[in-house]
N, C-alpha and C. Protein backbone atom coordinates (compact mmCIF):
# COMPACT_ATOMS: atom_id res chain seq x y z
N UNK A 1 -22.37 -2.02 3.94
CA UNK A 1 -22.12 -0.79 3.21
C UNK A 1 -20.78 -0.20 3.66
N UNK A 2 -20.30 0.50 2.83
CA UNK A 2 -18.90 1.37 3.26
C UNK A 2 -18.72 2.79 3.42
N UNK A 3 -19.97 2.82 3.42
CA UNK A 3 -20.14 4.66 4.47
C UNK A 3 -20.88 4.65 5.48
N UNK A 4 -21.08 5.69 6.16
CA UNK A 4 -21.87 5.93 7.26
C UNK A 4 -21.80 7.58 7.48
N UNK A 5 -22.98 7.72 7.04
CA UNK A 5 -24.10 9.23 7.17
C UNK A 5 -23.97 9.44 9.38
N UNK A 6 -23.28 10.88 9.67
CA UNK A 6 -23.26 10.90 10.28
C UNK A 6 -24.09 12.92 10.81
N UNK A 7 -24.82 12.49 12.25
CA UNK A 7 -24.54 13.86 12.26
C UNK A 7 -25.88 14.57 11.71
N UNK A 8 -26.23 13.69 11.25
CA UNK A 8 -27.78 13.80 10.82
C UNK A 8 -28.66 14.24 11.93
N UNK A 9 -29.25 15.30 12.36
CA UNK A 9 -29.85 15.73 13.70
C UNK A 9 -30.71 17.30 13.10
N UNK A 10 -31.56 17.08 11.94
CA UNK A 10 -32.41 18.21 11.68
C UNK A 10 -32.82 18.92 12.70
N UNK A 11 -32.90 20.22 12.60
CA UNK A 11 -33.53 21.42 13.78
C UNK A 11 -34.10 22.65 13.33
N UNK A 12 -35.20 22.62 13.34
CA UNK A 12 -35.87 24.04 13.04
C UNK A 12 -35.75 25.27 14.03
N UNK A 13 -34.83 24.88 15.08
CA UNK A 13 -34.71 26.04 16.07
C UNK A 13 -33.78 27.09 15.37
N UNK A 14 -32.73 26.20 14.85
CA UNK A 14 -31.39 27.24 14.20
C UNK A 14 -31.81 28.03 12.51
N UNK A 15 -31.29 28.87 12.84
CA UNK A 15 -31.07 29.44 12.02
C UNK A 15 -29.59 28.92 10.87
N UNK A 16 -28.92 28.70 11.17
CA UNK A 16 -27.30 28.39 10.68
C UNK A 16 -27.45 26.56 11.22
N UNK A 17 -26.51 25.88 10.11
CA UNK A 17 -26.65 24.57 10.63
C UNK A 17 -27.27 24.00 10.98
N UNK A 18 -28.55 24.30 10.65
CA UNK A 18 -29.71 22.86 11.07
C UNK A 18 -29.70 22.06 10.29
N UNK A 19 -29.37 21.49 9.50
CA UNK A 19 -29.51 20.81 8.44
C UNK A 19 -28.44 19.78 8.15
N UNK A 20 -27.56 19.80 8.76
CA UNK A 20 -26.45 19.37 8.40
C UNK A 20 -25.77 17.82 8.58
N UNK A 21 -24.99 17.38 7.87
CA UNK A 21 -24.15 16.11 8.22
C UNK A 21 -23.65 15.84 6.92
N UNK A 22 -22.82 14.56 7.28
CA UNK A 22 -21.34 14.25 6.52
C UNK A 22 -22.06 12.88 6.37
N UNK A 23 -20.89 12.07 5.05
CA UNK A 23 -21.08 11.21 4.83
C UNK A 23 -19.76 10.94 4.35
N UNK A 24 -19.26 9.74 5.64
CA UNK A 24 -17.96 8.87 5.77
C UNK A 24 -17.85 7.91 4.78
N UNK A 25 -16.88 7.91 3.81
CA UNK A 25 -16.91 6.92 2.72
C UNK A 25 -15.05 6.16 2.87
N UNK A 26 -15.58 4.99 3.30
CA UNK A 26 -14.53 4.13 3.93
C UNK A 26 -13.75 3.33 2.38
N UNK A 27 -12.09 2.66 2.38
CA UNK A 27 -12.14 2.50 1.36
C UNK A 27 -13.21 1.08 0.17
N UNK A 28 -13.55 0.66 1.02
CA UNK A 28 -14.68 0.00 0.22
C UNK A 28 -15.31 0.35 -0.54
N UNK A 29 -15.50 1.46 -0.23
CA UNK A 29 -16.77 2.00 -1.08
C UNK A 29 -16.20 2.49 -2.59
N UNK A 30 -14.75 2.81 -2.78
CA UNK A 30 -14.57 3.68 -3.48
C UNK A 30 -14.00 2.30 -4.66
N UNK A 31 -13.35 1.13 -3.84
CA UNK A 31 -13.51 -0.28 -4.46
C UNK A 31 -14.56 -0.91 -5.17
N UNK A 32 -15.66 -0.61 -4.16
CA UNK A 32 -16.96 -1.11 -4.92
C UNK A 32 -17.44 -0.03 -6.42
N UNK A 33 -17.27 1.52 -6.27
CA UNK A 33 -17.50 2.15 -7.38
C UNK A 33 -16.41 1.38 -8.58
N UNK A 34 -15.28 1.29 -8.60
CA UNK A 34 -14.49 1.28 -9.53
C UNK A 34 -15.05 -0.64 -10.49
N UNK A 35 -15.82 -1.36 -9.33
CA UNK A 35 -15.81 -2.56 -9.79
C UNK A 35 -17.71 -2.38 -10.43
N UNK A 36 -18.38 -1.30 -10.08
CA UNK A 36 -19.49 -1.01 -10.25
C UNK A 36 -19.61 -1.00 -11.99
N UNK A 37 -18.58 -0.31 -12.47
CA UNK A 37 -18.78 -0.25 -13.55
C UNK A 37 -19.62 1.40 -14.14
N UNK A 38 -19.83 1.94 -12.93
CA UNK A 38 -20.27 3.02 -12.88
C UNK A 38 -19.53 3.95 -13.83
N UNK A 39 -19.67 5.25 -14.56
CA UNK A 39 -18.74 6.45 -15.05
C UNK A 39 -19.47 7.66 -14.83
N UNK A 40 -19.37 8.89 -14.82
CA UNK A 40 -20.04 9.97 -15.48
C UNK A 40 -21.09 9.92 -16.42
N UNK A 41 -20.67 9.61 -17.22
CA UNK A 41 -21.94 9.57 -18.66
C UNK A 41 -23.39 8.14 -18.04
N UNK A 42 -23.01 7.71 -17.22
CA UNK A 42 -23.88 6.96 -17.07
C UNK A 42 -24.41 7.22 -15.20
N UNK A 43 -23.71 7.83 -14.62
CA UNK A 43 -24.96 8.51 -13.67
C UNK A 43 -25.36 9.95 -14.26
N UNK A 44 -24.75 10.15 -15.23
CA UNK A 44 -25.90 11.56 -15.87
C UNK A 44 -27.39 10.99 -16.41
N UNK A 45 -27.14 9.17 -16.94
CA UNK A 45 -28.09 9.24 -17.25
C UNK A 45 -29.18 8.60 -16.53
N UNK A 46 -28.56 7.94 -14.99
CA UNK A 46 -29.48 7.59 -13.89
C UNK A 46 -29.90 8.74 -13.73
N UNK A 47 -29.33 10.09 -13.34
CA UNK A 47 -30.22 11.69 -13.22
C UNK A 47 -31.09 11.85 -13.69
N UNK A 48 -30.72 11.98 -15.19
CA UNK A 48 -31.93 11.93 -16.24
C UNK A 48 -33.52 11.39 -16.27
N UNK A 49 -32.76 9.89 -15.92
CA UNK A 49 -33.41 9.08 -15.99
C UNK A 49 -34.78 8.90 -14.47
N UNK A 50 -33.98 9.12 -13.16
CA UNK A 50 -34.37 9.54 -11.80
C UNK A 50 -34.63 10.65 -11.28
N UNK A 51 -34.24 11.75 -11.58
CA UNK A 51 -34.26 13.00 -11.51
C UNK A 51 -35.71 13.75 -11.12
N UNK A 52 -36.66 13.65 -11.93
CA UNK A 52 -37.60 14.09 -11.62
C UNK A 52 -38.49 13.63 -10.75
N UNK A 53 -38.39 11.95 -10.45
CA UNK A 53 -39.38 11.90 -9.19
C UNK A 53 -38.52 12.05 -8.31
N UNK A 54 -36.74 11.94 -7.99
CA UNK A 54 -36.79 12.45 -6.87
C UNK A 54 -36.64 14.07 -6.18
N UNK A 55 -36.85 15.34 -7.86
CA UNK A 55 -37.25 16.12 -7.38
C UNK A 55 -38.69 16.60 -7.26
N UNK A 56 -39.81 15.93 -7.46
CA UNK A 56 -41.29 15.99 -7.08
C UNK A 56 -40.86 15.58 -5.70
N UNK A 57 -40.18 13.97 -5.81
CA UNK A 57 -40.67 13.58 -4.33
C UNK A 57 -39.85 14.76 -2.85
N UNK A 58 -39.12 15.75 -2.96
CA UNK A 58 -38.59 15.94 -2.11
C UNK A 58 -39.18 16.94 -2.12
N UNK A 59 -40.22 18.50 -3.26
CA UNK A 59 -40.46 18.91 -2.76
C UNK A 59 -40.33 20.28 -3.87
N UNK A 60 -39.73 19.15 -4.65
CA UNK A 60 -39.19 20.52 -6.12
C UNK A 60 -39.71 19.75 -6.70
N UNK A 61 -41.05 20.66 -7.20
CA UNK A 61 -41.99 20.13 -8.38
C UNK A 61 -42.77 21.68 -8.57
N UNK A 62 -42.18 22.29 -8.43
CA UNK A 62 -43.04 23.51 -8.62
C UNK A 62 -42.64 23.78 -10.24
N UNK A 63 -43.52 24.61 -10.55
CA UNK A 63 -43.72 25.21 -12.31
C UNK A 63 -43.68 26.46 -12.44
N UNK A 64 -43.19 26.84 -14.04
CA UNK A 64 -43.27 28.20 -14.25
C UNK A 64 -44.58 28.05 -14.91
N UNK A 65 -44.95 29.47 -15.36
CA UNK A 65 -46.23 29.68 -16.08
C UNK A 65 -47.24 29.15 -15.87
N UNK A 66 -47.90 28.61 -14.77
CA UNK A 66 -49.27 27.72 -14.65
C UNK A 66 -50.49 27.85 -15.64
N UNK A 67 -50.46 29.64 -16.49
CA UNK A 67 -51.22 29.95 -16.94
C UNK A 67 -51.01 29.35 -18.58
N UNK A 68 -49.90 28.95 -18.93
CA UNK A 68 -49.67 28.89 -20.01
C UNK A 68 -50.22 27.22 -20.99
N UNK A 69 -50.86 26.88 -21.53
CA UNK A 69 -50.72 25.86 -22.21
C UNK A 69 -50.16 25.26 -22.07
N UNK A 70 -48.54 24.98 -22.08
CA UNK A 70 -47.86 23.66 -21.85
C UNK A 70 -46.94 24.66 -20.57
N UNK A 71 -47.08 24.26 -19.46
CA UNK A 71 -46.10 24.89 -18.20
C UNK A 71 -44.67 23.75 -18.62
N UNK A 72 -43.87 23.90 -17.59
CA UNK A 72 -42.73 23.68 -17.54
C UNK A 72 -42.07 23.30 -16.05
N UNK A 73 -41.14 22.46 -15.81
CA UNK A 73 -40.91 22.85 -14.18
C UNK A 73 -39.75 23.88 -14.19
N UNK A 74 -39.57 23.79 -13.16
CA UNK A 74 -38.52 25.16 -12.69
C UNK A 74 -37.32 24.59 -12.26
N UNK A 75 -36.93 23.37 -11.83
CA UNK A 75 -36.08 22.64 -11.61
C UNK A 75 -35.82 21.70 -12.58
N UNK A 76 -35.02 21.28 -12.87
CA UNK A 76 -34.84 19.91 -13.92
C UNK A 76 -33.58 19.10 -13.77
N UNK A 77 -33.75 17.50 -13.99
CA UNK A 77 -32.70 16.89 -13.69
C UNK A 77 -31.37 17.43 -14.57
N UNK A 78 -30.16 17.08 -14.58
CA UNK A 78 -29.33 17.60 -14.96
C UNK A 78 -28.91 18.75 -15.22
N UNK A 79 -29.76 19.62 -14.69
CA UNK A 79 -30.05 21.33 -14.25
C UNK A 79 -29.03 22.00 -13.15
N UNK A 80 -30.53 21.72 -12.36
CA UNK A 80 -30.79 22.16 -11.08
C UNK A 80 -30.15 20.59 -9.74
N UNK A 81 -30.32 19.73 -10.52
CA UNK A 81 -30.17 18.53 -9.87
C UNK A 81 -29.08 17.87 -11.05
N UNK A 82 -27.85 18.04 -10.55
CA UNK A 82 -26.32 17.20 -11.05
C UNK A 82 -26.02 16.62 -10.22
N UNK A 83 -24.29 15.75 -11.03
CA UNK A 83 -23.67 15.03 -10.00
C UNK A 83 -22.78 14.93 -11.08
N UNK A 84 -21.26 15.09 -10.23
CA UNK A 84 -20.24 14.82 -10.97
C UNK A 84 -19.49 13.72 -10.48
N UNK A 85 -19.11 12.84 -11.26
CA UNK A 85 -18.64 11.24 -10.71
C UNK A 85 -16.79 11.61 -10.71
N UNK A 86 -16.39 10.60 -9.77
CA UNK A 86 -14.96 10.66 -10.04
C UNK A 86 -14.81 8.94 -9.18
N UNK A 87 -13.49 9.35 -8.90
CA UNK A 87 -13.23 7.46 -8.22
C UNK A 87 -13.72 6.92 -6.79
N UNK A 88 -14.36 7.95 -6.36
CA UNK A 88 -14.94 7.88 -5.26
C UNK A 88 -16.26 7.89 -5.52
N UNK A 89 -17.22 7.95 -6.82
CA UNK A 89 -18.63 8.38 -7.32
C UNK A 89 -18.90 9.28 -7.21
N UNK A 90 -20.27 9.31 -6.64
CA UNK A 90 -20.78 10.74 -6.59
C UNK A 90 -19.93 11.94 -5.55
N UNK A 91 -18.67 12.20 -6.21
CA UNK A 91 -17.83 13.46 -5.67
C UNK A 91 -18.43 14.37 -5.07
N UNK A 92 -19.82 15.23 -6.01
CA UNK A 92 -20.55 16.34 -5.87
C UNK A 92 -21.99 16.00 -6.47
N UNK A 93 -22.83 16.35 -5.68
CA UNK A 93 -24.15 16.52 -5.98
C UNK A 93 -24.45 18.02 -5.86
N UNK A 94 -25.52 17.96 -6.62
CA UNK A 94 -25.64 20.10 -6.51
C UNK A 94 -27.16 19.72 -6.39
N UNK A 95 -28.18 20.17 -5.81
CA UNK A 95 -29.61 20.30 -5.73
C UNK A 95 -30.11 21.88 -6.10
N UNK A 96 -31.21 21.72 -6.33
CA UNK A 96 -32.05 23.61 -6.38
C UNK A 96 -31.74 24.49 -4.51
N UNK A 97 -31.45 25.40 -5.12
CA UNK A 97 -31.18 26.28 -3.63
C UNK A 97 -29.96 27.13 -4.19
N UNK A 98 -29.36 27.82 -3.09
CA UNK A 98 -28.48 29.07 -3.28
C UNK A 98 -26.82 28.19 -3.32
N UNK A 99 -26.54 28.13 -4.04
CA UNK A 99 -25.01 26.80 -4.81
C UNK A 99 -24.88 25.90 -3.44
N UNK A 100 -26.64 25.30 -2.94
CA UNK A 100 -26.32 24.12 -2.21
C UNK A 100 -25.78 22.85 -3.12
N UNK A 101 -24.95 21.85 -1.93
CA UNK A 101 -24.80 20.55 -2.31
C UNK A 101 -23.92 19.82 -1.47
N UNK A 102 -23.38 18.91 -2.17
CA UNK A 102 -22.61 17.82 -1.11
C UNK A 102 -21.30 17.81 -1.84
N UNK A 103 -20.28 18.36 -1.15
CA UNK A 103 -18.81 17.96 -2.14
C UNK A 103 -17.90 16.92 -1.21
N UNK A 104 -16.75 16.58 -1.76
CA UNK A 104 -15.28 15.85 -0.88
C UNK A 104 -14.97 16.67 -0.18
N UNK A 105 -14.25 16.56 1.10
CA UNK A 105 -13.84 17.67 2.10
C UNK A 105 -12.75 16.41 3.25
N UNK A 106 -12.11 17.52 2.97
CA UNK A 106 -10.93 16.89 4.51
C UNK A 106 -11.52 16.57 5.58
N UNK A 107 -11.08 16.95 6.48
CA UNK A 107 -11.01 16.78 8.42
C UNK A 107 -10.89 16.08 9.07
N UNK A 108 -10.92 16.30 10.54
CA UNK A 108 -10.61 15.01 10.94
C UNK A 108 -11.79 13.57 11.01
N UNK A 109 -13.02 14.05 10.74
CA UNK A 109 -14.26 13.50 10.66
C UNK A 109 -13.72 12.01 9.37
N UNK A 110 -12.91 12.44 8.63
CA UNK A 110 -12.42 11.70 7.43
C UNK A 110 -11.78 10.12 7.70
N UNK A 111 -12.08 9.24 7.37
CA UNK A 111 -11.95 7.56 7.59
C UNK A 111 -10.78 7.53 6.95
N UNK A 112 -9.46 6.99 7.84
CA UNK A 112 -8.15 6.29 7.69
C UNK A 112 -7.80 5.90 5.79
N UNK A 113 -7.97 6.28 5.22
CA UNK A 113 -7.61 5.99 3.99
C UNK A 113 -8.81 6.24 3.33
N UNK A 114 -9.89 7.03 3.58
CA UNK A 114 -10.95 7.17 3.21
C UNK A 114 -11.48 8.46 2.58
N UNK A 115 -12.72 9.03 2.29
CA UNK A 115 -13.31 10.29 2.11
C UNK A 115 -14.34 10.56 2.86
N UNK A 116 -14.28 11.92 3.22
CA UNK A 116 -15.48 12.70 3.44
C UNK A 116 -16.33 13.24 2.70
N UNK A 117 -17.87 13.03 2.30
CA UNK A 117 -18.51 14.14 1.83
C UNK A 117 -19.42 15.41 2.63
N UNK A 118 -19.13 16.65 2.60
CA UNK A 118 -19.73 17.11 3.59
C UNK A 118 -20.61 18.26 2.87
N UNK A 119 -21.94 18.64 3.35
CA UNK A 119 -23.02 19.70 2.34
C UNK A 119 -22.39 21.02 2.82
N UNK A 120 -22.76 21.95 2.22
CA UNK A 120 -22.63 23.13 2.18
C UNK A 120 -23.92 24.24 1.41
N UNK A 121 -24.31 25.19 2.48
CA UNK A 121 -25.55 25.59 1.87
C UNK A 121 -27.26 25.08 1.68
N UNK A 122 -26.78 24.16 2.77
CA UNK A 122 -28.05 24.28 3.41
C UNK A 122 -29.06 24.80 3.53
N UNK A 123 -30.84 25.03 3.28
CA UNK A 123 -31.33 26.05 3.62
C UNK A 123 -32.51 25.03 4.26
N UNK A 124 -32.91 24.12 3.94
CA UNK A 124 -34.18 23.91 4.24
C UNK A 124 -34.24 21.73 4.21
N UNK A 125 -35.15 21.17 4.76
CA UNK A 125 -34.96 19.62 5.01
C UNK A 125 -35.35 19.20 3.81
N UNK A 126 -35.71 19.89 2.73
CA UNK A 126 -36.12 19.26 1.30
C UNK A 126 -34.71 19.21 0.70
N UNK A 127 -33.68 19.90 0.99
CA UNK A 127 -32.75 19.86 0.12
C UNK A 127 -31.72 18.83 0.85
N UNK A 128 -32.08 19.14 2.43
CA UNK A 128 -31.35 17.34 2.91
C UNK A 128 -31.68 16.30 2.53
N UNK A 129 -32.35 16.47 2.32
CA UNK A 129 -33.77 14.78 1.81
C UNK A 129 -32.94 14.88 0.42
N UNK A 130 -33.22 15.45 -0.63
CA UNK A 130 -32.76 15.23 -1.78
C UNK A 130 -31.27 15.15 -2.12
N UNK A 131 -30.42 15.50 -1.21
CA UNK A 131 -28.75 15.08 -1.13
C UNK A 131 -29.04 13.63 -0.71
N UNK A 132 -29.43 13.10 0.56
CA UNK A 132 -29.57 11.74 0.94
C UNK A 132 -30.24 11.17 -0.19
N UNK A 133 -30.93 11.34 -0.88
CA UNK A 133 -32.04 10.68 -1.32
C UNK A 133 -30.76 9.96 -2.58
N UNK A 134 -30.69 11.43 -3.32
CA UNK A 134 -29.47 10.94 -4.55
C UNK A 134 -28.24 10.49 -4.37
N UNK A 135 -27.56 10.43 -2.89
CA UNK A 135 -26.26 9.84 -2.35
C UNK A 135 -26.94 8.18 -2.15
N UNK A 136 -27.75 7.81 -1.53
CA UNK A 136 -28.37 6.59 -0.93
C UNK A 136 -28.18 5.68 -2.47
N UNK A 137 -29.16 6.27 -3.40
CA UNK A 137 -29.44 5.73 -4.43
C UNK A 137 -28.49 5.09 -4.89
N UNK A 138 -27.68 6.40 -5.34
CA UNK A 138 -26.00 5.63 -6.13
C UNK A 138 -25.72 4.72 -5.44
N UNK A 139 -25.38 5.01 -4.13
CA UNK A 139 -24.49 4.37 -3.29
C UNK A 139 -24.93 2.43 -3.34
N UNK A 140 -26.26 2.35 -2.94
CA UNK A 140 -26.90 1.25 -2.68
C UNK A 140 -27.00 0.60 -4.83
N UNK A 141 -27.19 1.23 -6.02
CA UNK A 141 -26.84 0.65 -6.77
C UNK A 141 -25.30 0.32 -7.18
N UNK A 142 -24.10 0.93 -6.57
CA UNK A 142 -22.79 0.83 -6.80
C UNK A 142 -22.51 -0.56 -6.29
N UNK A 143 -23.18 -0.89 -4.61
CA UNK A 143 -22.84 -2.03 -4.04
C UNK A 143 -23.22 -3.09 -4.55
N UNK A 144 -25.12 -2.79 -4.94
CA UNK A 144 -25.49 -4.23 -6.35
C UNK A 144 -24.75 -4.59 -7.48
N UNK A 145 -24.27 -3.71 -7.87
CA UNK A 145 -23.56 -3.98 -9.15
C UNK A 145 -21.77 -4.17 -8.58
N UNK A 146 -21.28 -3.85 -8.08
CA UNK A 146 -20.03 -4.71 -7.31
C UNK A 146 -20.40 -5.83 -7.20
N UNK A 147 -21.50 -6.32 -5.70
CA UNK A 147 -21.38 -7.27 -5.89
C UNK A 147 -22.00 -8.48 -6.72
N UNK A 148 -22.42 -7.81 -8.19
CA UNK A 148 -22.91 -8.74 -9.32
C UNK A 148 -21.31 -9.13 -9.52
N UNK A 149 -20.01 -8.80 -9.73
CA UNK A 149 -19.22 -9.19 -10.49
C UNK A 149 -18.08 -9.76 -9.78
């Protein structure tokens, strides 16, 4: 693979920063997206398409109206749960929470010709789980489909 998730060290003691870590995207990775065949319009429609079990599975599956005849959820893929692609892939992921997500970011944490993605807005380990969950995914279908071609 051509990243590496770093920094990963959940803590329920803190208040601020428990939650947190980066994800080092070396230039391979950004090689393997471009040969992936991957675009925008087509991880909107892996979202679409994935979206809802991996927001049941993380923890966002809650509903409005329980009382009503046909309820609804409260989260929804391409909602509450996006991702905007660029030449690096998934640039930005956004999950349910207060404008949490994962964007590109400098520093020195950043790989020699490479990118950083780092979260911001953090509140709770369901919304880490569901950044990893939807970074992993892409990531691990970008490399199958590279190396199909």
């Amino acid at each position: 693979m051509n990243y590496q998730i770093v920094g990963l060290s959940p803590r329920s003691d803190l208040s601020m920063g428990a939650w947190g870590f980066s994800i080092r995207l070396f230039p391979g990775f950004k090689e393997a997206v471009e040969k992936s065949g991957i675009d925008e319009d087509k991880a909107w429609k892996a979202v679409e398409n994935m979206g809802r079990s991996w927001l049941d599975g993380c923890g966002f599956s809650k509903m409005f109206e329980y009382d009503d005849e046909k309820p609804r959820h409260m989260y929804k893929p391409n909602r509450e749960l996006r991702i905007s692609w660029g030449e690096w892939g998934p640039e930005h992921i956004t999950v349910p929470g207060n404008a949490c997500g994962l964007d590109m970011c400098g520093g020195i944490m950043k790989p020699k010709d490479g990118e950083i993605l780092t979260p911001h807005n953090i509140d709770s380990m369901a919304q880490t789980m569901l950044l990893l969950v939807v970074f992993t995914w892409f990531a691990e279908t970008i490399h199958l489909l590279a190396d199909d071609k």
